[in-house]
C-alpha atoms as a PDB file:
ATOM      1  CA  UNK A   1     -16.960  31.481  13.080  1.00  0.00           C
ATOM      2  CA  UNK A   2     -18.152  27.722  13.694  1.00  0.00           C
ATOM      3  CA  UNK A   3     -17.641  27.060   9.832  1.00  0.00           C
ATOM      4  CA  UNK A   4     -14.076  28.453  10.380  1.00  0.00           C
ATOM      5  CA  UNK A   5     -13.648  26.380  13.224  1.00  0.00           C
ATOM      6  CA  UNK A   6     -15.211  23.090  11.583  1.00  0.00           C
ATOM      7  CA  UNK A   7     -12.879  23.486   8.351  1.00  0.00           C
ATOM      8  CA  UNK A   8     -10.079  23.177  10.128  1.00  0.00           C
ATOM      9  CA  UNK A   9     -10.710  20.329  12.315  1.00  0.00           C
ATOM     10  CA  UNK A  10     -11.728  19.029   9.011  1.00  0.00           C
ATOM     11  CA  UNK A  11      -8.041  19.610   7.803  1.00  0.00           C
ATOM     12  CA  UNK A  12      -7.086  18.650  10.623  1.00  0.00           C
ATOM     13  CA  UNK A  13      -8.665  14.916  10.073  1.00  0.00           C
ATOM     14  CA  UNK A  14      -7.185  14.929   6.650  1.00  0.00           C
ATOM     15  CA  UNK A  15      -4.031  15.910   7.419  1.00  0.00           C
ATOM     16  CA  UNK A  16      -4.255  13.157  10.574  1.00  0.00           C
ATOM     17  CA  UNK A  17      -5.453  10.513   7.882  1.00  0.00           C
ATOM     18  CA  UNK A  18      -2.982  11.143   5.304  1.00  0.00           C
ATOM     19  CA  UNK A  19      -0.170  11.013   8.286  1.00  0.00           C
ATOM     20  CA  UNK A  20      -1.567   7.773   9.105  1.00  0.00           C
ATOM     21  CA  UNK A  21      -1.562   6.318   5.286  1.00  0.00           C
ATOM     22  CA  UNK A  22       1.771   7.150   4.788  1.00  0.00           C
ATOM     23  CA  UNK A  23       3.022   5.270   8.433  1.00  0.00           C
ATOM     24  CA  UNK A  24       0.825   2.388   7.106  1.00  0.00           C
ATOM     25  CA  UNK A  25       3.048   2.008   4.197  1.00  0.00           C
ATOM     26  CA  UNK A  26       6.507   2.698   5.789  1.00  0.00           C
ATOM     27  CA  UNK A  27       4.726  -0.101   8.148  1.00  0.00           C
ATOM     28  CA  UNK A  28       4.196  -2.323   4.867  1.00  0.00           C
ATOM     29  CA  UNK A  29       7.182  -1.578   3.473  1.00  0.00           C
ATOM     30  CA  UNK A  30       9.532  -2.515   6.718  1.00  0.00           C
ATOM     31  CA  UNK A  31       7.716  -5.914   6.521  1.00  0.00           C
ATOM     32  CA  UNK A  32       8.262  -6.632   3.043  1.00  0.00           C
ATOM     33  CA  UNK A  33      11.690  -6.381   3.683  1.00  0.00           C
ATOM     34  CA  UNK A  34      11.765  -8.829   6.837  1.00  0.00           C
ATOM     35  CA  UNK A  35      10.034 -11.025   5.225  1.00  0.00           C
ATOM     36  CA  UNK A  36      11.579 -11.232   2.085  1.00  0.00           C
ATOM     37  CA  UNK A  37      15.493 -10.875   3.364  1.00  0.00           C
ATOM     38  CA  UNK A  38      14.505 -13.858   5.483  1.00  0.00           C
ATOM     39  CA  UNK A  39      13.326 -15.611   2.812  1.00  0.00           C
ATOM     40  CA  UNK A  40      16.462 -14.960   0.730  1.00  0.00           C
ATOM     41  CA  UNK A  41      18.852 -15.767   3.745  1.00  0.00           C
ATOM     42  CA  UNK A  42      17.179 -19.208   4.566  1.00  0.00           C
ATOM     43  CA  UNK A  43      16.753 -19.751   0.965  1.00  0.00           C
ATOM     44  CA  UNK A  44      20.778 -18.675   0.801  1.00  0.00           C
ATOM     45  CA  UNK A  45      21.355 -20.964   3.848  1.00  0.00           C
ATOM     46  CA  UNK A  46      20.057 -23.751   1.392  1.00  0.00           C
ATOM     47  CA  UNK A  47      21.840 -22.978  -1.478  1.00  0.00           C
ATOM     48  CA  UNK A  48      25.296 -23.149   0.221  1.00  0.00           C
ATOM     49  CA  UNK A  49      24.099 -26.280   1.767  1.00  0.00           C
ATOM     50  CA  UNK A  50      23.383 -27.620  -1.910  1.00  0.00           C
ATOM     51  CA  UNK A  51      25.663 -26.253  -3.816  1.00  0.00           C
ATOM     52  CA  UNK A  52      28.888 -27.642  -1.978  1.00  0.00           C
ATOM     53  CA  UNK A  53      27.153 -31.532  -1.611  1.00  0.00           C
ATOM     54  CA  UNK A  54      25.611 -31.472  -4.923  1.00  0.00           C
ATOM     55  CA  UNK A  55      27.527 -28.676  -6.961  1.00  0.00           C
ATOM     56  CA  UNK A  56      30.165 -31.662  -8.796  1.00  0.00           C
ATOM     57  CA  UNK A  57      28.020 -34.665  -8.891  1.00  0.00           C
ATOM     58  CA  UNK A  58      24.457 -33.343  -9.729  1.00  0.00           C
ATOM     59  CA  UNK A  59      23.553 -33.084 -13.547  1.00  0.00           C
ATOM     60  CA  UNK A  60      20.652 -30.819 -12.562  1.00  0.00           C
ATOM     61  CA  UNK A  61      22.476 -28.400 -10.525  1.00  0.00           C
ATOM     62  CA  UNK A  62      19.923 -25.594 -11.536  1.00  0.00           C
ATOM     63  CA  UNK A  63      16.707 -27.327  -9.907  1.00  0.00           C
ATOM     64  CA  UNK A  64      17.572 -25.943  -6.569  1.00  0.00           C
ATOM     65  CA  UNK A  65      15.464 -22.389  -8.296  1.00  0.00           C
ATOM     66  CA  UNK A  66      11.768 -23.195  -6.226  1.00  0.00           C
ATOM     67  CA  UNK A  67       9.993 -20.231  -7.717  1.00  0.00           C
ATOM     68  CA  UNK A  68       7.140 -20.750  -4.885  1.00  0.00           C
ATOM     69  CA  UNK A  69       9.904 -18.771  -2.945  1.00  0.00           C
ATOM     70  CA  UNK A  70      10.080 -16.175  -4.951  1.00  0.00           C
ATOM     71  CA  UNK A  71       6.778 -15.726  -6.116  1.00  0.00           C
ATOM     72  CA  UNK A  72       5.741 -14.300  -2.349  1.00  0.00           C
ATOM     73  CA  UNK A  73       7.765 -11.595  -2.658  1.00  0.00           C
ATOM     74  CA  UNK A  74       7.170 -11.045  -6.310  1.00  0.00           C
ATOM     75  CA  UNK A  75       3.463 -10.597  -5.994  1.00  0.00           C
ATOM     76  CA  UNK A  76       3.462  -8.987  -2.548  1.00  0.00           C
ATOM     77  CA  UNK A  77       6.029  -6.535  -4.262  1.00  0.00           C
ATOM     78  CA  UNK A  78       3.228  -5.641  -6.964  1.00  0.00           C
ATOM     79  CA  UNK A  79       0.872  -5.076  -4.119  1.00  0.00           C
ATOM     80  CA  UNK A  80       3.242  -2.593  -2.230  1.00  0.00           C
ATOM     81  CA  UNK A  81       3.329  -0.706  -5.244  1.00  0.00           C
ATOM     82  CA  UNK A  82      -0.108  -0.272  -5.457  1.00  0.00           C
ATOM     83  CA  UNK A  83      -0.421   0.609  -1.537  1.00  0.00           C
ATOM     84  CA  UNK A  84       2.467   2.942  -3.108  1.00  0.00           C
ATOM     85  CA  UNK A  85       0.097   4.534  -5.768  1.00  0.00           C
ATOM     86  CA  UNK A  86      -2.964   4.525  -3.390  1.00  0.00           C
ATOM     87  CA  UNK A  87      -0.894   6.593  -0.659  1.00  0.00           C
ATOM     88  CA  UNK A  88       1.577   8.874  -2.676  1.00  0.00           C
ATOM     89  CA  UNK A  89       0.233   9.147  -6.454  1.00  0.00           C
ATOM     90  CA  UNK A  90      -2.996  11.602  -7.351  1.00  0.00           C
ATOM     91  CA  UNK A  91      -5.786  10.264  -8.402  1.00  0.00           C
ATOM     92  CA  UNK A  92      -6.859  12.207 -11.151  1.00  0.00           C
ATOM     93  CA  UNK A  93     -10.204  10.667 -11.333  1.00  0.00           C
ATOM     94  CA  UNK A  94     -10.970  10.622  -7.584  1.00  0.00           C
ATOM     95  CA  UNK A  95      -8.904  13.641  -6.592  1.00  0.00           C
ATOM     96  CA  UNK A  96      -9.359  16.449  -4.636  1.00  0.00           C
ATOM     97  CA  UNK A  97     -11.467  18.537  -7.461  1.00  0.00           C
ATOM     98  CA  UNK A  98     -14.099  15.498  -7.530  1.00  0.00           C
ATOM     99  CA  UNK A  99     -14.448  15.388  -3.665  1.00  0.00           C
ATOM    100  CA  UNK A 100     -15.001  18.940  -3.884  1.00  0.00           C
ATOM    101  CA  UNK A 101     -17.619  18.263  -6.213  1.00  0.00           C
ATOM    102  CA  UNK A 102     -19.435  15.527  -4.526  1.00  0.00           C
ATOM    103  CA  UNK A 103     -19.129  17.384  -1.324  1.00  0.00           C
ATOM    104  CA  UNK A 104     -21.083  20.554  -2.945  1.00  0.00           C
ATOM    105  CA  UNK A 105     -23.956  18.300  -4.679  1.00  0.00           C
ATOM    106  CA  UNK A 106     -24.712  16.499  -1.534  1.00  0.00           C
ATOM    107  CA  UNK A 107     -24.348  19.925   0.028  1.00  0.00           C
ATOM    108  CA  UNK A 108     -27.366  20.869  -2.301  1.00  0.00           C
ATOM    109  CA  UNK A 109     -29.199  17.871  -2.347  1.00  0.00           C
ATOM    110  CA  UNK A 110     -29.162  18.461   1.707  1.00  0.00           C
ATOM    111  CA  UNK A 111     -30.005  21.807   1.172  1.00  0.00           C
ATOM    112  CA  UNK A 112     -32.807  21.119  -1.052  1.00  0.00           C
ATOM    113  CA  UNK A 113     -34.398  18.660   1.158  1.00  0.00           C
ATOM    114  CA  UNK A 114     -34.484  21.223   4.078  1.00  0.00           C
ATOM    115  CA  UNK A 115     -36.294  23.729   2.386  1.00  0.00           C
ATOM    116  CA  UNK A 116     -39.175  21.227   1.303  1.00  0.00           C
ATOM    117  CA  UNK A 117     -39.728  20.735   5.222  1.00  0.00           C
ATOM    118  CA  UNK A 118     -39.935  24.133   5.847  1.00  0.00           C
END
Protein backbone atom coordinates (compact mmCIF):
# COMPACT_ATOMS: atom_id res chain seq x y z
CA UNK A 1 0.00 0.00 0.00
CA UNK A 2 2.90 2.63 0.77
CA UNK A 3 4.37 1.88 -2.82
CA UNK A 4 0.82 2.69 -4.11
CA UNK A 5 0.73 5.65 -2.15
CA UNK A 6 4.43 6.85 -3.03
CA UNK A 7 3.75 6.37 -6.95
CA UNK A 8 1.32 8.64 -6.97
CA UNK A 9 2.68 11.45 -5.08
CA UNK A 10 5.41 10.69 -7.45
CA UNK A 11 2.92 11.50 -10.37
CA UNK A 12 1.79 13.82 -8.60
CA UNK A 13 5.37 15.80 -8.60
CA UNK A 14 5.59 15.14 -12.26
CA UNK A 15 2.50 16.17 -13.19
CA UNK A 16 3.16 19.47 -10.69
CA UNK A 17 6.61 19.92 -12.59
CA UNK A 18 5.44 19.59 -16.00
CA UNK A 19 2.44 22.20 -15.00
CA UNK A 20 5.09 24.41 -13.90
CA UNK A 21 7.39 24.05 -17.26
CA UNK A 22 4.73 24.78 -19.36
CA UNK A 23 3.64 28.29 -17.15
CA UNK A 24 7.43 29.00 -17.39
CA UNK A 25 7.18 29.21 -21.05
CA UNK A 26 3.74 30.93 -21.48
CA UNK A 27 5.82 33.22 -18.83
CA UNK A 28 8.76 33.43 -21.53
CA UNK A 29 6.73 33.71 -24.22
CA UNK A 30 4.44 36.84 -22.83
CA UNK A 31 7.86 38.57 -22.37
CA UNK A 32 9.20 38.03 -25.66
CA UNK A 33 6.41 39.71 -26.92
CA UNK A 34 6.67 42.92 -24.55
CA UNK A 35 9.82 43.19 -25.21
CA UNK A 36 10.03 42.85 -28.69
CA UNK A 37 6.59 44.93 -29.66
CA UNK A 38 8.31 47.64 -27.65
CA UNK A 39 11.20 47.41 -29.44
CA UNK A 40 9.37 47.57 -32.80
CA UNK A 41 7.07 50.53 -31.61
CA UNK A 42 10.03 52.76 -30.38
CA UNK A 43 11.99 51.57 -33.23
CA UNK A 44 8.57 52.57 -35.40
CA UNK A 45 8.43 55.85 -33.37
CA UNK A 46 11.95 56.46 -35.03
CA UNK A 47 11.29 55.57 -38.31
CA UNK A 48 8.34 58.01 -38.74
CA UNK A 49 10.51 60.52 -37.11
CA UNK A 50 13.19 59.78 -39.96
CA UNK A 51 11.47 59.04 -42.64
CA UNK A 52 9.37 62.39 -42.94
CA UNK A 53 12.81 64.77 -42.11
CA UNK A 54 15.09 62.69 -44.07
CA UNK A 55 12.80 60.60 -46.52
CA UNK A 56 13.44 63.48 -49.76
CA UNK A 57 16.81 64.79 -49.00
CA UNK A 58 18.82 61.72 -47.68
CA UNK A 59 20.71 59.59 -50.39
CA UNK A 60 21.00 56.82 -47.80
CA UNK A 61 17.49 56.58 -46.81
CA UNK A 62 17.95 52.76 -46.02
CA UNK A 63 20.66 53.24 -43.12
CA UNK A 64 17.98 53.87 -40.63
CA UNK A 65 17.93 49.39 -40.61
CA UNK A 66 20.25 49.09 -36.98
CA UNK A 67 20.25 45.33 -37.00
CA UNK A 68 21.52 45.49 -33.15
CA UNK A 69 17.65 46.01 -32.79
CA UNK A 70 16.69 43.26 -34.31
CA UNK A 71 19.17 40.88 -33.49
CA UNK A 72 17.63 40.75 -29.63
CA UNK A 73 14.68 39.46 -30.69
CA UNK A 74 16.12 37.31 -33.39
CA UNK A 75 18.33 35.32 -31.11
CA UNK A 76 16.07 35.41 -28.05
CA UNK A 77 13.42 34.02 -30.61
CA UNK A 78 15.84 30.92 -31.31
CA UNK A 79 16.09 30.48 -27.61
CA UNK A 80 12.22 30.39 -27.03
CA UNK A 81 12.13 27.76 -29.42
CA UNK A 82 14.36 25.71 -27.73
CA UNK A 83 12.59 26.41 -24.18
CA UNK A 84 9.72 25.32 -26.80
CA UNK A 85 11.40 21.90 -27.62
CA UNK A 86 12.68 21.39 -23.99
CA UNK A 87 8.95 21.82 -22.59
CA UNK A 88 6.58 20.40 -25.37
CA UNK A 89 8.76 18.06 -27.81
CA UNK A 90 9.86 14.24 -26.60
CA UNK A 91 13.02 13.56 -26.14
CA UNK A 92 13.61 10.44 -27.69
CA UNK A 93 16.96 9.99 -26.22
CA UNK A 94 16.14 11.14 -22.66
CA UNK A 95 12.49 10.13 -22.62
CA UNK A 96 10.37 8.47 -20.45
CA UNK A 97 11.63 4.72 -21.50
CA UNK A 98 15.35 5.83 -20.46
CA UNK A 99 14.23 7.27 -17.04
CA UNK A 100 12.54 4.13 -16.57
CA UNK A 101 15.65 2.50 -17.21
CA UNK A 102 17.96 4.46 -15.10
CA UNK A 103 15.43 4.40 -12.38
CA UNK A 104 15.48 0.34 -12.39
CA UNK A 105 19.51 0.07 -12.55
CA UNK A 106 19.97 2.37 -9.68
CA UNK A 107 17.05 0.45 -8.22
CA UNK A 108 19.46 -2.64 -8.48
CA UNK A 109 22.59 -1.16 -7.85
CA UNK A 110 20.70 -0.02 -4.40
CA UNK A 111 19.45 -3.26 -4.06
CA UNK A 112 22.66 -4.93 -4.52
CA UNK A 113 24.46 -2.88 -2.06
CA UNK A 114 21.88 -3.78 0.70
CA UNK A 115 22.25 -7.28 0.49
CA UNK A 116 26.19 -7.11 0.86
CA UNK A 117 25.43 -5.44 4.40
CA UNK A 118 23.28 -7.97 5.38
Amino acid sequence: MRSKNKNLATAMDRARKRVEDIKGFYIHLAIYVIVGLLVFFTRANYLTINVFNNFLNDIEFLSWINWDDYGTPIIWGMALIFHALSVFAKNPFLGKAWEERQIQKYLAEEKIESEQYK
